[in-house]
Protein backbone atom coordinates (compact mmCIF):
# COMPACT_ATOMS: atom_id res chain seq x y z
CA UNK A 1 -8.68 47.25 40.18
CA UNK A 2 -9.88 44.04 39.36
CA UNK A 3 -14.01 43.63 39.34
CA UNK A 4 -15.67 40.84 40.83
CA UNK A 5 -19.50 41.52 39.63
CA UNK A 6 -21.24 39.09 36.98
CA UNK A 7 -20.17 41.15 34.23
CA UNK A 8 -16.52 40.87 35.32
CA UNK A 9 -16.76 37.43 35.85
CA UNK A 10 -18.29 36.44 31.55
CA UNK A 11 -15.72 35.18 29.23
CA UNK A 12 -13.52 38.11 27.93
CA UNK A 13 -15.21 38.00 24.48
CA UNK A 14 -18.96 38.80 26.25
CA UNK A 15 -17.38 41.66 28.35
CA UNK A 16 -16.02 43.22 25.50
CA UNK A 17 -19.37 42.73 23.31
CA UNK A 18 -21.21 44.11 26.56
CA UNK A 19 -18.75 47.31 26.47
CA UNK A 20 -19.08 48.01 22.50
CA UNK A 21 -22.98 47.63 23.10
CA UNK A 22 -22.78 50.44 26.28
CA UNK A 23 -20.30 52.92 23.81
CA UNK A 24 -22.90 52.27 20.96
CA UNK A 25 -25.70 53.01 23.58
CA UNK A 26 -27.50 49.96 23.91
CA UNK A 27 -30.05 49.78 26.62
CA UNK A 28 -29.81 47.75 29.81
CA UNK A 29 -32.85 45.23 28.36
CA UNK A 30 -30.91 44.82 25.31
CA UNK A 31 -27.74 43.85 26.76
CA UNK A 32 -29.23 41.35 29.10
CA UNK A 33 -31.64 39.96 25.95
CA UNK A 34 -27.74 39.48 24.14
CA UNK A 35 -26.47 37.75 27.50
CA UNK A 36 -29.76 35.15 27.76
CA UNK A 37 -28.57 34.61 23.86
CA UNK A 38 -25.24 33.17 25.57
CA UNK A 39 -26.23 31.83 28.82
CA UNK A 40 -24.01 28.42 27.89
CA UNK A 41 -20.51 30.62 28.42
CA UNK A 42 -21.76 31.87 31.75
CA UNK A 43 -19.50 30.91 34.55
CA UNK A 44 -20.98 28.96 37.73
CA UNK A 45 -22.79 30.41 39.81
CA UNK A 46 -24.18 33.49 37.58
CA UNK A 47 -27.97 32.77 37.46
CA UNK A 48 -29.49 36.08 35.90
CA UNK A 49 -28.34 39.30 35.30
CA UNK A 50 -30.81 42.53 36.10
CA UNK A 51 -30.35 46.21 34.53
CA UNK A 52 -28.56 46.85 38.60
CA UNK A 53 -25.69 44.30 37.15
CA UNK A 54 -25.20 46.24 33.68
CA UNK A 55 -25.30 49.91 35.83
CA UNK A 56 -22.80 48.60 38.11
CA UNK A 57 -20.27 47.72 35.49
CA UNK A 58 -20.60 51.03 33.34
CA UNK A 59 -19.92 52.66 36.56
CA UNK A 60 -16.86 50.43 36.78
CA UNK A 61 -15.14 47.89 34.67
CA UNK A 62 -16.79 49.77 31.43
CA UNK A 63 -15.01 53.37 32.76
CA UNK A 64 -11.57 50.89 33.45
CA UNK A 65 -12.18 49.56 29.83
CA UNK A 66 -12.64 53.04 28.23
CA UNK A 67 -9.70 54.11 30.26
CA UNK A 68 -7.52 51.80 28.86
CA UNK A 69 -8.64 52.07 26.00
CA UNK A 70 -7.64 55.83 25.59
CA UNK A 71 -3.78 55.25 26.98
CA UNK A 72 -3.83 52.23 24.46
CA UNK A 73 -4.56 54.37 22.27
CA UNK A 74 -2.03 57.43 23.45
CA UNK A 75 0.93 54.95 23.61
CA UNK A 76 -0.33 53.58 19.99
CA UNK A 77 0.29 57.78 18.59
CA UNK A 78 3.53 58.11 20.69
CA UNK A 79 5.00 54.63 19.28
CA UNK A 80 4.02 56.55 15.39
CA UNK A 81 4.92 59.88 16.29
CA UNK A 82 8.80 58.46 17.47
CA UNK A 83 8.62 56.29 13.85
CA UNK A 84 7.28 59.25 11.83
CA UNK A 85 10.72 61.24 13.66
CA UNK A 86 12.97 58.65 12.41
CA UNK A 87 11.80 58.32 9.00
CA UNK A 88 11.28 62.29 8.19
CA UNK A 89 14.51 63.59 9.83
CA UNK A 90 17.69 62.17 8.32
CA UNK A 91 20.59 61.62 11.37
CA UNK A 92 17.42 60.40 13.73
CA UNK A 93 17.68 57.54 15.01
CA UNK A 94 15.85 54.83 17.21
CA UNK A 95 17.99 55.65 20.26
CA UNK A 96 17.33 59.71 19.79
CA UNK A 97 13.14 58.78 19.33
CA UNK A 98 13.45 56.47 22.04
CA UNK A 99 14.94 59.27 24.69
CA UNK A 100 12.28 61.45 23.21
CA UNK A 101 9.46 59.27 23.89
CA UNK A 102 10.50 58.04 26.92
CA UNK A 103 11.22 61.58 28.23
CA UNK A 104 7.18 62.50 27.23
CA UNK A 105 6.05 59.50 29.48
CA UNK A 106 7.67 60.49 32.15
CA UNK A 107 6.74 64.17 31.77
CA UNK A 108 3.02 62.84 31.06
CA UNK A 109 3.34 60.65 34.44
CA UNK A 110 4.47 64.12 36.02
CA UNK A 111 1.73 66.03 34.75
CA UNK A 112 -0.61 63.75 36.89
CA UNK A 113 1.43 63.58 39.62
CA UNK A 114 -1.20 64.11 42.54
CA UNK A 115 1.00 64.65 46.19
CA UNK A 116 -2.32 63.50 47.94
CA UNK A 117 -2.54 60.61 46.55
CA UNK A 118 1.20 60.08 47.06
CA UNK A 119 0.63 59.71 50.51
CA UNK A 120 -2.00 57.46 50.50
CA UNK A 121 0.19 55.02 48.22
CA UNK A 122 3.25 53.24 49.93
CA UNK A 123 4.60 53.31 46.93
CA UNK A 124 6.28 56.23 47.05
CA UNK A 125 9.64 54.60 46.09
CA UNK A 126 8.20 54.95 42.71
CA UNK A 127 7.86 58.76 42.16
CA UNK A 128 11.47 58.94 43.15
CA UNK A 129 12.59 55.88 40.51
CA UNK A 130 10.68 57.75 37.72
CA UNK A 131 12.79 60.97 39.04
CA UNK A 132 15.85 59.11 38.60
CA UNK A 133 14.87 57.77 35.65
CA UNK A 134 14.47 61.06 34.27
CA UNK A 135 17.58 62.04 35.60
CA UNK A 136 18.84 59.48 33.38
CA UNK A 137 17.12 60.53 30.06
CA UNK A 138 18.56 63.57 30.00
CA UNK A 139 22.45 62.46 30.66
CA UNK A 140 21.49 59.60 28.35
CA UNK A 141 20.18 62.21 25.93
CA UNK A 142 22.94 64.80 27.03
CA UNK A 143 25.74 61.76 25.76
CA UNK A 144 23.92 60.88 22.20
CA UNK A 145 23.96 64.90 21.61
CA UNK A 146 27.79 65.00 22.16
CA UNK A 147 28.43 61.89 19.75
CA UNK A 148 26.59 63.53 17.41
CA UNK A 149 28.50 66.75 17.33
CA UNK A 150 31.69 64.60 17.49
CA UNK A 151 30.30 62.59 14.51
CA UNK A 152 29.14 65.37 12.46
CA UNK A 153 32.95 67.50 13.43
CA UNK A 154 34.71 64.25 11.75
CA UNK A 155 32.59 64.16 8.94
CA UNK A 156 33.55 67.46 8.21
CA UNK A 157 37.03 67.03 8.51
CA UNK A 158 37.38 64.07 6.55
CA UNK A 159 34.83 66.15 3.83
CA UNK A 160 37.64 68.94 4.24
CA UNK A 161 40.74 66.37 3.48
CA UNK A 162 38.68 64.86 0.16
CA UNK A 163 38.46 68.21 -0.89
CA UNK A 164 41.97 69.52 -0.62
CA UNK A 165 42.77 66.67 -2.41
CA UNK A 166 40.33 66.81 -4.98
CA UNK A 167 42.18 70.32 -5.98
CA UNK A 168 45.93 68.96 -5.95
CA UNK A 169 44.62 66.06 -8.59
CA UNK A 170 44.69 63.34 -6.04
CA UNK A 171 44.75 61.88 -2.39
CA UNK A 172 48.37 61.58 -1.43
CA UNK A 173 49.20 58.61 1.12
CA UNK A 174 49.46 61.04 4.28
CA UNK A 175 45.73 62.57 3.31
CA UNK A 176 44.57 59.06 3.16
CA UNK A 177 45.79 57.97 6.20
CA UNK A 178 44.35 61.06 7.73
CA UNK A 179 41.42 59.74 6.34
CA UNK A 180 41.60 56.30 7.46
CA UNK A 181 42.36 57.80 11.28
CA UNK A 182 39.26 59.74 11.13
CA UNK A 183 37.03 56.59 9.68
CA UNK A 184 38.53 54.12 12.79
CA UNK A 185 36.90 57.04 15.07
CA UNK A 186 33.48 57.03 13.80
């Protein structure tokens, strides 16, 4: 929701001074003494502020701030958690951590889900796009499952062709080619 109250209205780099100074728990007199301080990056028409102005906007726009702050902050530990994936577990990949972390979104978004407000939202086309979306994780995720187990059967056949060659002193041209087939498939 976007504010409209004096606070809303100051130059992004006062708001977010304002909301550091609320989470630090500055008083209302001492925010408004650091506003007079600035009273040149004011917009028009904001004459004074009063403690009402600073209660009004930790009601609001301070909750929206710490609100945003805290998914910033969850999307920030999903982005490391999918990186962490990739680099600790060999065969990972950035497809695989992307299904995953896209798949917890959607789950999170679920989680939420509130019918009531649903209904008061016309936006209900939405629910059902996220459902679909879902929908196409998991065939998405079902696919990169299947290539692996393909990838990882060829592997071990060409591992198994090496080998019986390795014990007869030498790859003969048919092993090879074998060989070669299986590599074009991968």
């Amino acid at each position: 929701m976007a504010h409209t109250g004096k606070i809303a209205r100051l130059p992004k780099r006062l708001r977010a001074r304002v909301n550091r100074m609320l989470e630090d728990g500055a008083t209302f007199k001492a925010i408004i003494s650091f506003l007079e301080k600035h009273r040149r990056s004011w917009p028009e028409g904001v004459e004074d502020f009063i403690e009402g102005n600073i209660h009004e906007w930790k009601k609001r726009g301070f909750e929206d701030y710490l609100q945003e702050r805290e998914r910033l902050n969850e999307v920030r530990a999903q982005r490391e958690w999918a990186l962490e994936m990739i680099r600790n577990n060999r065969g990972s990949s950035l497809q695989e951590a992307g299904l995953v972390l896209a798949t917890s979104q959607i789950y999170d978004l679920l989680r939420e889900f509130n019918p009531a407000e649903l209904k008061k939202s016309l936006k209900a086309g939405h629910y059902l796009r996220m459902l679909d979306s879902l929908a196409r994780i998991s065939r998405g995720a079902l696919a990169f499952e299947k290539y692996k187990e393909d990838l990882s059967e060829r592997k071990s056949r060409i591992q198994k062709e090496l080998d019986k060659a390795k014990r007869r002193g030498g790859i003969r041209p048919e092993t090879l080619a074998k060989i070669e087939r299986e590599l074009n498939l991968l």
